[in-house]
PDB file of N, CA and C in Angstrom:
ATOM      1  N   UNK A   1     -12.126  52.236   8.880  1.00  0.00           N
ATOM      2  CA  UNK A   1     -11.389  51.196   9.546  1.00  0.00           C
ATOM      3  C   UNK A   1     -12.372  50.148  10.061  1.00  0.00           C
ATOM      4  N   UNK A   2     -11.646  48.793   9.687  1.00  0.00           N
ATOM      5  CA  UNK A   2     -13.008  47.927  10.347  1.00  0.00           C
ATOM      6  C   UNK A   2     -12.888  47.839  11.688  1.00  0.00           C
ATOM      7  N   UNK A   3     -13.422  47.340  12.406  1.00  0.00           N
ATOM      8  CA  UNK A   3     -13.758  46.912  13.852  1.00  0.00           C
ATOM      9  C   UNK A   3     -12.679  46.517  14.574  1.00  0.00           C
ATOM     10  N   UNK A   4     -12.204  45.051  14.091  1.00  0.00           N
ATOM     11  CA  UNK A   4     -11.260  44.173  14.339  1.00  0.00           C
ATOM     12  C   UNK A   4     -10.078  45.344  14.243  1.00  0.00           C
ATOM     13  N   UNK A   5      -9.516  46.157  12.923  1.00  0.00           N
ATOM     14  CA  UNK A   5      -8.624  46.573  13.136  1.00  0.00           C
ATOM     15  C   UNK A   5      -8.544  47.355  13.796  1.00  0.00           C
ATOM     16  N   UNK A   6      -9.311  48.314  14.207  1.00  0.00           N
ATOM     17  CA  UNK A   6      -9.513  49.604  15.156  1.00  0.00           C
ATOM     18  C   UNK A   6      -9.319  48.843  16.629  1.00  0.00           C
ATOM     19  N   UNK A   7      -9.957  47.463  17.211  1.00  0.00           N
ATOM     20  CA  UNK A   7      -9.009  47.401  18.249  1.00  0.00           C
ATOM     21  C   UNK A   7      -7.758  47.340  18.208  1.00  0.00           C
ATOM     22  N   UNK A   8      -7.333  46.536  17.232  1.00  0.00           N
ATOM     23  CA  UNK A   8      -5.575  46.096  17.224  1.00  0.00           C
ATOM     24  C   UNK A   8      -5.429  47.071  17.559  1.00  0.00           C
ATOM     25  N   UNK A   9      -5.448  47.933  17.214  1.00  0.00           N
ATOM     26  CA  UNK A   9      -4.826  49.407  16.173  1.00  0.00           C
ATOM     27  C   UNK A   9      -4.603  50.156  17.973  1.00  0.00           C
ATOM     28  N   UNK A  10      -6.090  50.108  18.864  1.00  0.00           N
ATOM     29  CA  UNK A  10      -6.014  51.008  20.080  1.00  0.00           C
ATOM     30  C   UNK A  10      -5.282  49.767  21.124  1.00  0.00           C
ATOM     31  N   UNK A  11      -5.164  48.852  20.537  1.00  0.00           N
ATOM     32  CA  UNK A  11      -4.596  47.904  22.118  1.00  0.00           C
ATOM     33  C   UNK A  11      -3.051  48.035  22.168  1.00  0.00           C
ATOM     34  N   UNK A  12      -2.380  47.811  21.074  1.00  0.00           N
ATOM     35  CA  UNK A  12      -0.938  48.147  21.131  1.00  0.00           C
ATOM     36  C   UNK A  12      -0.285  47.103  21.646  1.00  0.00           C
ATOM     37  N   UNK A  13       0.980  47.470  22.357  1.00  0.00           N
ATOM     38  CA  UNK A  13       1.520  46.184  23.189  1.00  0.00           C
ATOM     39  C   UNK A  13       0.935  45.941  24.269  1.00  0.00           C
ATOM     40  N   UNK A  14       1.519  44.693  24.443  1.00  0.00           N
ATOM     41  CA  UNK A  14       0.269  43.878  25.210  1.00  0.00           C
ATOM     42  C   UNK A  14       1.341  44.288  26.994  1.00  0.00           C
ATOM     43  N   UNK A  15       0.205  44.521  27.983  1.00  0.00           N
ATOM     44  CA  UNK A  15       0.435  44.807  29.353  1.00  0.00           C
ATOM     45  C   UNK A  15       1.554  44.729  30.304  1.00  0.00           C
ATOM     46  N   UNK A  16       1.873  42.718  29.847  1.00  0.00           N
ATOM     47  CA  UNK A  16       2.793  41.995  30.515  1.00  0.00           C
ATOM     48  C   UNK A  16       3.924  42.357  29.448  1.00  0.00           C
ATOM     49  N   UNK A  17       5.457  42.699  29.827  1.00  0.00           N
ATOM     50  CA  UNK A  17       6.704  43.308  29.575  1.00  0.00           C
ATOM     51  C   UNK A  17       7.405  41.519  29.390  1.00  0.00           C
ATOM     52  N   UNK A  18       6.546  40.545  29.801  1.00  0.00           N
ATOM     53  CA  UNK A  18       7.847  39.153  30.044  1.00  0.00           C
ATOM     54  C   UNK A  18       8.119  38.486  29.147  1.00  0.00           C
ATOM     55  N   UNK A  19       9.302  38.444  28.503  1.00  0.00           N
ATOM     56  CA  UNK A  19       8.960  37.140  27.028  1.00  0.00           C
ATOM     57  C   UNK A  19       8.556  36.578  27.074  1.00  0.00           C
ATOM     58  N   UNK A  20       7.793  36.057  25.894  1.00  0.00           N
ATOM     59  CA  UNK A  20       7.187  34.742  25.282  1.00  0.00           C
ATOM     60  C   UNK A  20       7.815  33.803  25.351  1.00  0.00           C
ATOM     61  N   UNK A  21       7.822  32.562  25.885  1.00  0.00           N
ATOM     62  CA  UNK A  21       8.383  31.717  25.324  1.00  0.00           C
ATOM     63  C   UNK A  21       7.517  30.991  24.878  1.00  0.00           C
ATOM     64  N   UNK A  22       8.163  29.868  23.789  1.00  0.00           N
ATOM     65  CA  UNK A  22       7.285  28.975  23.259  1.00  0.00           C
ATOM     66  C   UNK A  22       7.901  27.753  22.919  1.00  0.00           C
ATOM     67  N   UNK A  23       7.310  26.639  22.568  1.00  0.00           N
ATOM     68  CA  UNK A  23       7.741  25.114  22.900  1.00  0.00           C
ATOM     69  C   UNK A  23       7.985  24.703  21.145  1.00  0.00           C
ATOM     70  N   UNK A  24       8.558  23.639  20.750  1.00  0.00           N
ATOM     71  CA  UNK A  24       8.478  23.590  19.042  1.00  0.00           C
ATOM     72  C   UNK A  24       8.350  22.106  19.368  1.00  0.00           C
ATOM     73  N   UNK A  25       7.430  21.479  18.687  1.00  0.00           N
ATOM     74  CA  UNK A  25       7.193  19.783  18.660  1.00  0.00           C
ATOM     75  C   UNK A  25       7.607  19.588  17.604  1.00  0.00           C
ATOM     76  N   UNK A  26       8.726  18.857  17.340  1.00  0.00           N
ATOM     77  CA  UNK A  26       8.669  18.539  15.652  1.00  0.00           C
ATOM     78  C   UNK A  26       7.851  16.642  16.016  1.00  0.00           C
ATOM     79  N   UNK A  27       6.714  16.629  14.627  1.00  0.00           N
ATOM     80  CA  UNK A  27       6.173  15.419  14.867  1.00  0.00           C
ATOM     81  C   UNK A  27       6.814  15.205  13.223  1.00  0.00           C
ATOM     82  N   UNK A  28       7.428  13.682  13.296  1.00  0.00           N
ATOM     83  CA  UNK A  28       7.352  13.022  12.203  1.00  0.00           C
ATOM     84  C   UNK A  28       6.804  12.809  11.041  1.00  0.00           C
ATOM     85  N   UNK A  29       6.574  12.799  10.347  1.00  0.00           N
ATOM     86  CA  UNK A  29       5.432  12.276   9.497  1.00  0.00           C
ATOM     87  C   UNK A  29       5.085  10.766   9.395  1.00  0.00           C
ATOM     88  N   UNK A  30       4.011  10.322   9.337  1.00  0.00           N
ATOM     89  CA  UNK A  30       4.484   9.110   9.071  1.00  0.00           C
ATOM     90  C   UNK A  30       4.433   8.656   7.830  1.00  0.00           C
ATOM     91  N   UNK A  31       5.038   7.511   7.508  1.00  0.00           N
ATOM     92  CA  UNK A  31       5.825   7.145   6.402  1.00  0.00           C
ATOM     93  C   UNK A  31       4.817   6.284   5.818  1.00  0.00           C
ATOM     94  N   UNK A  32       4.256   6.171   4.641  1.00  0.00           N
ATOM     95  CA  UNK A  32       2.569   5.723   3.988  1.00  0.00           C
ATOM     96  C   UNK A  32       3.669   4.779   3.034  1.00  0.00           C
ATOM     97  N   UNK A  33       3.564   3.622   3.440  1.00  0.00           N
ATOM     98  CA  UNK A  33       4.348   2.942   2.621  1.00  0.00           C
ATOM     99  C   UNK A  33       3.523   1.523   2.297  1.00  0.00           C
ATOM    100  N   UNK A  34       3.397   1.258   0.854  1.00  0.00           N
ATOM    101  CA  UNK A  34       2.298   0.033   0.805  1.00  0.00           C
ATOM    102  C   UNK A  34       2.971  -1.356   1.319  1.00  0.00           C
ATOM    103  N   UNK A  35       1.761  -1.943   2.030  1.00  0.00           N
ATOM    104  CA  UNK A  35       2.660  -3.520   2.230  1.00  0.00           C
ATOM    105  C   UNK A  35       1.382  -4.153   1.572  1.00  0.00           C
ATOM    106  N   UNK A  36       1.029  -4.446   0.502  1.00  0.00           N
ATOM    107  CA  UNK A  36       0.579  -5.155  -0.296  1.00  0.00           C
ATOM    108  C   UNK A  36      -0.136  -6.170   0.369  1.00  0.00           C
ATOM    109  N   UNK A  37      -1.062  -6.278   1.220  1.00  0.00           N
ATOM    110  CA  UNK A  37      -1.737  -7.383   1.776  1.00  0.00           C
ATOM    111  C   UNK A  37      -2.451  -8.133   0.852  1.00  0.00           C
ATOM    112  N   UNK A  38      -3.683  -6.657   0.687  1.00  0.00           N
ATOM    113  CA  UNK A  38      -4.740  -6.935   0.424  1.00  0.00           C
ATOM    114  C   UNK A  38      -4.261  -7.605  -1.399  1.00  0.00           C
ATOM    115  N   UNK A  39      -3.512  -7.152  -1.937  1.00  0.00           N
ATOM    116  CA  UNK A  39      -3.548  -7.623  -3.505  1.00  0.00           C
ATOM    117  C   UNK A  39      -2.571  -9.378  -2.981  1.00  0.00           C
ATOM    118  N   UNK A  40      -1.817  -9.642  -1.960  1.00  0.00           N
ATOM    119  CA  UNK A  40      -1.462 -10.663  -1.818  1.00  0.00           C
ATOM    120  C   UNK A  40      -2.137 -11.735  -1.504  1.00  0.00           C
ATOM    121  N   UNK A  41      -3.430 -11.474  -0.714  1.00  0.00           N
ATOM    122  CA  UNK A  41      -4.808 -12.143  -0.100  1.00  0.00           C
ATOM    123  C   UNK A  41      -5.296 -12.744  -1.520  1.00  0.00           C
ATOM    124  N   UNK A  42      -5.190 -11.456  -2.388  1.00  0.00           N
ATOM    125  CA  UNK A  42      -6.624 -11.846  -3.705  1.00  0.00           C
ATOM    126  C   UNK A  42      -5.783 -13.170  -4.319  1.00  0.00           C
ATOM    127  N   UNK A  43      -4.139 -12.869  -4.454  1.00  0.00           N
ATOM    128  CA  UNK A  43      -3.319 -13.471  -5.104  1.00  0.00           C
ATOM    129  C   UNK A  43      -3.638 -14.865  -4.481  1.00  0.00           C
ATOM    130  N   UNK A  44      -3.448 -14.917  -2.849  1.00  0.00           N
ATOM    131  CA  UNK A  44      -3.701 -16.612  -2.311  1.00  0.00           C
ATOM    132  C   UNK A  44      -5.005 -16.980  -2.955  1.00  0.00           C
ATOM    133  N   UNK A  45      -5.935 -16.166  -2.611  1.00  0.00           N
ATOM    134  CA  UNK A  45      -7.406 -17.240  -3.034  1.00  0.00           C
ATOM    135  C   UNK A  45      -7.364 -16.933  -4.484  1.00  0.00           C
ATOM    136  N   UNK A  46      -7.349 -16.561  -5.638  1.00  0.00           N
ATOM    137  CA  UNK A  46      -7.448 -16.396  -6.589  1.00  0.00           C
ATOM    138  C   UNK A  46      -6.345 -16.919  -7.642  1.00  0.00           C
ATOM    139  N   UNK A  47      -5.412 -16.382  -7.730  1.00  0.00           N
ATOM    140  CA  UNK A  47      -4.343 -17.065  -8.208  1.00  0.00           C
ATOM    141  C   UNK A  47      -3.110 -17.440  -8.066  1.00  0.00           C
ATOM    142  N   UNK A  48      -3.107 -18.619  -6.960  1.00  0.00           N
ATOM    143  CA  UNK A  48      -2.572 -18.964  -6.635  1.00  0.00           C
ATOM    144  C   UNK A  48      -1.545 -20.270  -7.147  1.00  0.00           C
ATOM    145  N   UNK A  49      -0.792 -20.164  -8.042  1.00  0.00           N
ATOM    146  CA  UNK A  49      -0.032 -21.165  -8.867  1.00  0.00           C
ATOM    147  C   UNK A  49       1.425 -21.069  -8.138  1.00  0.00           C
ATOM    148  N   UNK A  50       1.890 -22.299  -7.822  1.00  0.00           N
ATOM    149  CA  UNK A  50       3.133 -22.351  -6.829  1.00  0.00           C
ATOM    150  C   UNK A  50       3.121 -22.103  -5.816  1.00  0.00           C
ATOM    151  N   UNK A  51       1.897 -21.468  -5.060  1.00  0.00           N
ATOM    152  CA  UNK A  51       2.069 -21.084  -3.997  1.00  0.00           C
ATOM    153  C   UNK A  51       2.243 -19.646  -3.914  1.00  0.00           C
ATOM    154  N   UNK A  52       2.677 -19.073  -4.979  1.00  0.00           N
ATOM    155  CA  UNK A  52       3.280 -17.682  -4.476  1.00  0.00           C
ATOM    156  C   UNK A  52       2.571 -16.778  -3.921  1.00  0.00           C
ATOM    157  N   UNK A  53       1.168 -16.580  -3.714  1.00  0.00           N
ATOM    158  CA  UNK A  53       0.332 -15.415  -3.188  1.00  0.00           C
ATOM    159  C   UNK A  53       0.594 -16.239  -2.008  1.00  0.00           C
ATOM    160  N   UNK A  54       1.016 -17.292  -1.326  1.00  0.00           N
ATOM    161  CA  UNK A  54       1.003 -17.398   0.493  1.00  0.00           C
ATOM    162  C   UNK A  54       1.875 -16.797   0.634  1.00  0.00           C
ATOM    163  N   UNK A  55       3.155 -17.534   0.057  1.00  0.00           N
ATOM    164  CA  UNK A  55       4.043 -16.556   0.354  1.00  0.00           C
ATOM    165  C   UNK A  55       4.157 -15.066   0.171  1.00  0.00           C
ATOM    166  N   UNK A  56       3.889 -14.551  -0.695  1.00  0.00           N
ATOM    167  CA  UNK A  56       3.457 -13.077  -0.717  1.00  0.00           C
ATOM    168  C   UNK A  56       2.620 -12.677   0.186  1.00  0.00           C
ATOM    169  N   UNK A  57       1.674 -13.239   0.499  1.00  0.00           N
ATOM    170  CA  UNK A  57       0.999 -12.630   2.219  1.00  0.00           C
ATOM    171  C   UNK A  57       2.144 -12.695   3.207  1.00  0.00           C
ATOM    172  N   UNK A  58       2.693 -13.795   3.472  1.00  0.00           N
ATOM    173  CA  UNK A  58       3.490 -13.820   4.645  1.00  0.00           C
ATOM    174  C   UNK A  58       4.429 -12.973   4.638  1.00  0.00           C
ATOM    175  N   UNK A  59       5.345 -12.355   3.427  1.00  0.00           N
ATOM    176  CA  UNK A  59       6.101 -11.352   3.159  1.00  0.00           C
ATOM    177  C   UNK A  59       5.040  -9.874   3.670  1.00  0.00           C
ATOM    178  N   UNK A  60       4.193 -10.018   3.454  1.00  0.00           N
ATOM    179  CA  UNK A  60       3.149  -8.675   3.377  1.00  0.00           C
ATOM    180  C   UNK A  60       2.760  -8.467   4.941  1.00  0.00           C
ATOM    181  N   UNK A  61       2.580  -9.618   5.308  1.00  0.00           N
ATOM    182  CA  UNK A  61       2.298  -9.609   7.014  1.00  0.00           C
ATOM    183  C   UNK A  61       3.369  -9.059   7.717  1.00  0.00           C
ATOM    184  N   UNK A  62       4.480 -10.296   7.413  1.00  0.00           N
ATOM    185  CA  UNK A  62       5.591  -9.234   7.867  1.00  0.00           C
ATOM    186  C   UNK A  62       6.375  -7.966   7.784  1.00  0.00           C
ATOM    187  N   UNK A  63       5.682  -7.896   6.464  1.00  0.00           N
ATOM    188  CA  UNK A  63       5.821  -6.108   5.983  1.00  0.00           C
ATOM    189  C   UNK A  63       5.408  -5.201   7.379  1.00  0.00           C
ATOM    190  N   UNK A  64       4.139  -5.372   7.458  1.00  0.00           N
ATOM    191  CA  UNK A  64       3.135  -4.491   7.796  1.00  0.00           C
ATOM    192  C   UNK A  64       3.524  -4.881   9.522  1.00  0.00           C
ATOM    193  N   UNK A  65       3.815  -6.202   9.842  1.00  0.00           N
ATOM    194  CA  UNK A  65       4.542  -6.243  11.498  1.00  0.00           C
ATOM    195  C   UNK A  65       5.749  -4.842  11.640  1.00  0.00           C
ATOM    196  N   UNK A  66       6.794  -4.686  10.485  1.00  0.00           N
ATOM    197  CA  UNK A  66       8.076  -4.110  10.512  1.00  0.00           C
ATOM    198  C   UNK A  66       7.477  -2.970  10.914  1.00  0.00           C
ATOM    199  N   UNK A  67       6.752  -2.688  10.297  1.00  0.00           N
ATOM    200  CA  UNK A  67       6.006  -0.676   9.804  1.00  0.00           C
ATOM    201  C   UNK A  67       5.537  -0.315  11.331  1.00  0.00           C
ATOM    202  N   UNK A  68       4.923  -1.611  11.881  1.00  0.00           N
ATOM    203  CA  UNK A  68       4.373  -1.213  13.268  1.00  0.00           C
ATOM    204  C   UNK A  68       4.892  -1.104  14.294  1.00  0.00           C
ATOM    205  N   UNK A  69       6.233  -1.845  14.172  1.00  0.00           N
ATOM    206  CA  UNK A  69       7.814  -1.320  14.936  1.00  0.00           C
ATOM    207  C   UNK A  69       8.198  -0.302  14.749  1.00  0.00           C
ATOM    208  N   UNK A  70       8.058   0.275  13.681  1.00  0.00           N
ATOM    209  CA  UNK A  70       9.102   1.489  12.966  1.00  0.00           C
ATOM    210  C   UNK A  70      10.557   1.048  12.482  1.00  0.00           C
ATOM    211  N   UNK A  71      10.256  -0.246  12.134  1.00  0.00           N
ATOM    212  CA  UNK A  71      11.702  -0.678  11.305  1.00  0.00           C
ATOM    213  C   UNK A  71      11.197  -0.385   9.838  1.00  0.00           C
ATOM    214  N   UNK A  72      11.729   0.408   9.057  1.00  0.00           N
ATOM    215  CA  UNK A  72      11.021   1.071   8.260  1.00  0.00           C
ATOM    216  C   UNK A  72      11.810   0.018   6.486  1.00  0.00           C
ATOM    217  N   UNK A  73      13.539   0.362   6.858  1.00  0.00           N
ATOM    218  CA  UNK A  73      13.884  -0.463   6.445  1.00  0.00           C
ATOM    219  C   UNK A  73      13.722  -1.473   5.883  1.00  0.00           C
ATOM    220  N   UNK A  74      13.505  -2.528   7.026  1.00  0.00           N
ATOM    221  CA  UNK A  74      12.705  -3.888   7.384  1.00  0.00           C
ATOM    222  C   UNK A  74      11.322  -4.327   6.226  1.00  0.00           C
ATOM    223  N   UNK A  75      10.732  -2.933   6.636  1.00  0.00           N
ATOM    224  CA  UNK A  75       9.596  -3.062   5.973  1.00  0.00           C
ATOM    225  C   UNK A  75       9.695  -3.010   4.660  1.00  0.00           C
ATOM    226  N   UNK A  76      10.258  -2.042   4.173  1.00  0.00           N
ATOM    227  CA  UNK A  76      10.130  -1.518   2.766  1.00  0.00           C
ATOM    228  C   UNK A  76      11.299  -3.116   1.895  1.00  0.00           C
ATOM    229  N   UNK A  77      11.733  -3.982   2.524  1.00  0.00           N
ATOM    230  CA  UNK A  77      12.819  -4.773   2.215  1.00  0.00           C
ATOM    231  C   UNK A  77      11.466  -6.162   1.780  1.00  0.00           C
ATOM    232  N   UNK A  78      10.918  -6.400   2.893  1.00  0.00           N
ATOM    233  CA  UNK A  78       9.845  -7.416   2.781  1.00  0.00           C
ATOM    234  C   UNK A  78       8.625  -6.863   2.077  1.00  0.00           C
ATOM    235  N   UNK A  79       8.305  -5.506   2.314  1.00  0.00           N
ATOM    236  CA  UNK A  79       7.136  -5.096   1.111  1.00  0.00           C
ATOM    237  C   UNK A  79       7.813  -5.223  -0.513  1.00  0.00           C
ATOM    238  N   UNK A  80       8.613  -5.320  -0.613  1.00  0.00           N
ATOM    239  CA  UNK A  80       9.575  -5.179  -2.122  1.00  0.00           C
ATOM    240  C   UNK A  80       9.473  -6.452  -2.321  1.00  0.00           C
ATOM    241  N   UNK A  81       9.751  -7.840  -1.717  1.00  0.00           N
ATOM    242  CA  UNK A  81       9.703  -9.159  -2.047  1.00  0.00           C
ATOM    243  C   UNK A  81       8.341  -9.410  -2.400  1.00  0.00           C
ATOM    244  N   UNK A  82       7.461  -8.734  -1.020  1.00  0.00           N
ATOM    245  CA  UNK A  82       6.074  -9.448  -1.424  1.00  0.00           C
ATOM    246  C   UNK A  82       5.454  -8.600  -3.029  1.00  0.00           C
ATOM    247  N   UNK A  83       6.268  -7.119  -3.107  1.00  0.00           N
ATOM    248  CA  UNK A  83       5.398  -6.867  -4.023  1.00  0.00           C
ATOM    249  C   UNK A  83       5.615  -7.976  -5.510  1.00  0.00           C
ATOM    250  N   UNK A  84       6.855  -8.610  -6.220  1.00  0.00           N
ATOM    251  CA  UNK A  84       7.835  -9.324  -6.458  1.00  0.00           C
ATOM    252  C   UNK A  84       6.809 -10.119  -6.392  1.00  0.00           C
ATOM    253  N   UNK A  85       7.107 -11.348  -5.810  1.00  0.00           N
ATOM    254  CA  UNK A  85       5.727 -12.159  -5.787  1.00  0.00           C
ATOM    255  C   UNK A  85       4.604 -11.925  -6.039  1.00  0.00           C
ATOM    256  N   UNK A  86       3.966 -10.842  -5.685  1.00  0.00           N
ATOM    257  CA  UNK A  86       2.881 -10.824  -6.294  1.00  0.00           C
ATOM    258  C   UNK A  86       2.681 -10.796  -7.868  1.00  0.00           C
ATOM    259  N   UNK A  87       3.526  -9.833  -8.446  1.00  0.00           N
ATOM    260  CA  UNK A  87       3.873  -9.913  -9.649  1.00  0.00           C
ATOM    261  C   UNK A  87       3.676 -11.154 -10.046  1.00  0.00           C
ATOM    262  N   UNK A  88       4.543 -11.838  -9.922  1.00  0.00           N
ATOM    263  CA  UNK A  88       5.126 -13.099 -10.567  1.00  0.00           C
ATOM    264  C   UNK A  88       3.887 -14.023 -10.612  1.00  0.00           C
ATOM    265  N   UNK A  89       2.906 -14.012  -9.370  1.00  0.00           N
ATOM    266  CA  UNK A  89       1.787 -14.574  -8.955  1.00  0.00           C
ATOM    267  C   UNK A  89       0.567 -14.005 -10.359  1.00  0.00           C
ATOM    268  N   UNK A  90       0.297 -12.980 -10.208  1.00  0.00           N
ATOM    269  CA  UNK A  90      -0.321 -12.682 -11.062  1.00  0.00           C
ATOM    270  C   UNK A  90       0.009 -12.639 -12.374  1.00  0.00           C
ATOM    271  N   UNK A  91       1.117 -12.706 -13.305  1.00  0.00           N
ATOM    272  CA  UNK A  91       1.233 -12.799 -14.321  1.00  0.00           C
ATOM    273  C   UNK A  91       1.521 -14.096 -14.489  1.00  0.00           C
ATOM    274  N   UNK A  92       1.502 -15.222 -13.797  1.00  0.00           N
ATOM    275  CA  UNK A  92       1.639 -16.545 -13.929  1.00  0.00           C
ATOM    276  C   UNK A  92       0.087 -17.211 -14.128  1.00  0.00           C
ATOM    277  N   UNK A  93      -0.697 -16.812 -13.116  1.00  0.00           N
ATOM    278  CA  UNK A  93      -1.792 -17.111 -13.065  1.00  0.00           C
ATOM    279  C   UNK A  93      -2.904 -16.650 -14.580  1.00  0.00           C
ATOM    280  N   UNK A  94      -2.356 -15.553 -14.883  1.00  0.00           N
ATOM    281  CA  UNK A  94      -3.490 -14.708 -15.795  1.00  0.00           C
ATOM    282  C   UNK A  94      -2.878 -15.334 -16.913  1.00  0.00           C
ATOM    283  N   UNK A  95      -1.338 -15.715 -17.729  1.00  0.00           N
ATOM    284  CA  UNK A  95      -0.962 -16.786 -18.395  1.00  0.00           C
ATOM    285  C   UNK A  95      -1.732 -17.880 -18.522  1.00  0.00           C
ATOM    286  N   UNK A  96      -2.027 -18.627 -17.380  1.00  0.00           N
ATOM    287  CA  UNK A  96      -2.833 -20.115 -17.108  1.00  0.00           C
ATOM    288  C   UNK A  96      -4.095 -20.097 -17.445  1.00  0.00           C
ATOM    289  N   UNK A  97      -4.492 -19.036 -16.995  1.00  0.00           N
ATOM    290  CA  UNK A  97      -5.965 -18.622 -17.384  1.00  0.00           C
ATOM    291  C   UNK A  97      -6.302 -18.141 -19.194  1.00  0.00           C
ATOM    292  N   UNK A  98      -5.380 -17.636 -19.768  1.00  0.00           N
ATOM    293  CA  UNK A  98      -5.414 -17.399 -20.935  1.00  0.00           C
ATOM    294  C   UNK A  98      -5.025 -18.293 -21.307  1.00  0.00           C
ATOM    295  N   UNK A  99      -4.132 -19.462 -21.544  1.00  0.00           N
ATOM    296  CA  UNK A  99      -3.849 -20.757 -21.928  1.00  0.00           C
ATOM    297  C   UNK A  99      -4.932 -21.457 -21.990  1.00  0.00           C
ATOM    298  N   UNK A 100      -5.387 -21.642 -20.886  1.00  0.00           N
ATOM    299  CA  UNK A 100      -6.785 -22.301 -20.709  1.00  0.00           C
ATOM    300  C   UNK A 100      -8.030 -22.407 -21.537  1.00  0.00           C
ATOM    301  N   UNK A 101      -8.756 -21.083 -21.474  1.00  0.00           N
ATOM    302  CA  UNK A 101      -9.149 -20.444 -22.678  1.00  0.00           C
ATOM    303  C   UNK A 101      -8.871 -20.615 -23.919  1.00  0.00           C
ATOM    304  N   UNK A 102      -7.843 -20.531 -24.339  1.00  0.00           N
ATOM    305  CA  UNK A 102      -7.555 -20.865 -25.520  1.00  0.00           C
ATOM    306  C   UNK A 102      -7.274 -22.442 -25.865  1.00  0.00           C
ATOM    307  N   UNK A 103      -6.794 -22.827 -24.868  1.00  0.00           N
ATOM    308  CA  UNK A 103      -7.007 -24.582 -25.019  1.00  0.00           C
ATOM    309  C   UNK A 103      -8.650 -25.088 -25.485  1.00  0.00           C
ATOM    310  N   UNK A 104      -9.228 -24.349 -24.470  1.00  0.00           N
ATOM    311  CA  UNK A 104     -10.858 -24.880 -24.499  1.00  0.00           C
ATOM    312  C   UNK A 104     -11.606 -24.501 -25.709  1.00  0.00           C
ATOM    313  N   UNK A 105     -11.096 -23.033 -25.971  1.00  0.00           N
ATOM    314  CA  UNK A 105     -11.672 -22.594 -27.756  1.00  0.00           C
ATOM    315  C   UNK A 105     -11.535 -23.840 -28.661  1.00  0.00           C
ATOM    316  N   UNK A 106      -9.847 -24.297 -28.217  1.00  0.00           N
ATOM    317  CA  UNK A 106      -9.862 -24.623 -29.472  1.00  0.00           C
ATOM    318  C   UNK A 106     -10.130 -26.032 -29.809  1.00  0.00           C
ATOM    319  N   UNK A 107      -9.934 -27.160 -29.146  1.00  0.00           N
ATOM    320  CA  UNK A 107     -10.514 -28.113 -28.458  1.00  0.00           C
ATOM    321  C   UNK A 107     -12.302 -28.232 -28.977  1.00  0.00           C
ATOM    322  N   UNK A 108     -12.486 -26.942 -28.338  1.00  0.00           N
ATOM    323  CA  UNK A 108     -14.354 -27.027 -28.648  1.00  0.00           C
ATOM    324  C   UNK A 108     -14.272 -26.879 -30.056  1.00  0.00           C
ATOM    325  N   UNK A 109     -13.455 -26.208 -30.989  1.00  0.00           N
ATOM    326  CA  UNK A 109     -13.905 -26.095 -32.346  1.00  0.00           C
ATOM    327  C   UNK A 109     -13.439 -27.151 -33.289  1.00  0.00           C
ATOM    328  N   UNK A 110     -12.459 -28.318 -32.397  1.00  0.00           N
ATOM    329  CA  UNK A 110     -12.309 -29.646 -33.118  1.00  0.00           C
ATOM    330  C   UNK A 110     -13.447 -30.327 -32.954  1.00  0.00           C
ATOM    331  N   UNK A 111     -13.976 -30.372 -31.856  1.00  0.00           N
ATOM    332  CA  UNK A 111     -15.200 -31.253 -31.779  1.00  0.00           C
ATOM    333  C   UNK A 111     -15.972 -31.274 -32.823  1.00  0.00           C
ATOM    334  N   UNK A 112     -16.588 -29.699 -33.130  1.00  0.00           N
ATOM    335  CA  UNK A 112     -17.922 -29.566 -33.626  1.00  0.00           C
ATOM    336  C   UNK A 112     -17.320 -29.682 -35.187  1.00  0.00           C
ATOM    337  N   UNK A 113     -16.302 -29.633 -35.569  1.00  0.00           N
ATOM    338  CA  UNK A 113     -15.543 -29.809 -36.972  1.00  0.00           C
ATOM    339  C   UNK A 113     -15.734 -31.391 -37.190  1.00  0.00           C
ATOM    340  N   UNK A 114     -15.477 -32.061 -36.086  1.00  0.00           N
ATOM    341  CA  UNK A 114     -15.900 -33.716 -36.708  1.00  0.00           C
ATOM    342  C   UNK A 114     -16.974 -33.926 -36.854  1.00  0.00           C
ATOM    343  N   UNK A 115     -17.557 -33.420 -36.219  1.00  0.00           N
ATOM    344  CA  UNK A 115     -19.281 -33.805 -36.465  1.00  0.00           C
ATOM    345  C   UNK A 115     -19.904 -32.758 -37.191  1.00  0.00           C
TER     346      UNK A 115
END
């Protein structure tokens, strides 16, 4: 018998006869819900066509205000727009940018064709 069990084993019930009572905390979890800042930030300085990454921050700000209320709702309603915008932000922008590119290819390969 090991050690540990050989006391259990000789201590038995314990002295005091009084119930136990005991307390139950239920804690929440909290709710890990993205509010898209940081990809709305990149969206303002980076690609920003129409405007839509401001507005997608400001949706995202106010996301992340709701969450810190515990209007959870709230939040997940304005994180859904900003995510939405962002979208739209980034596949508008990365369009422009590939347009671009390909404007400039091709542009550069008229040049050097006349001469």
């Amino acid at each position: 018998m090991i050690k540990e069990e050989h006391e259990v084993a000789t201590q038995g019930t314990p002295l005091d006869s009084r119930p136990v009572m005991s307390t139950v905390v239920h804690i929440q979890p909290e709710t890990v819900m993205p509010d898209y800042v940081v990809w709305s930030l990149l969206n303002a300085l980076y690609l920003n066509l129409f405007c839509l990454g401001f507005m997608a921050f400001a949706y995202s700000v106010k996301s992340r205000d709701r969450k810190m209320v515990g209007d959870v709702t709230g939040a997940q309603s304005y994180a859904s727009t900003a995510k939405l915008l962002n979208i739209i932000a980034l596949v508008l922008g990365l369009t422009g940018i590939i347009a671009l590119i390909i404007y400039l290819v091709t542009t550069s390969f008229s040049i050097h064709i006349k001469f």
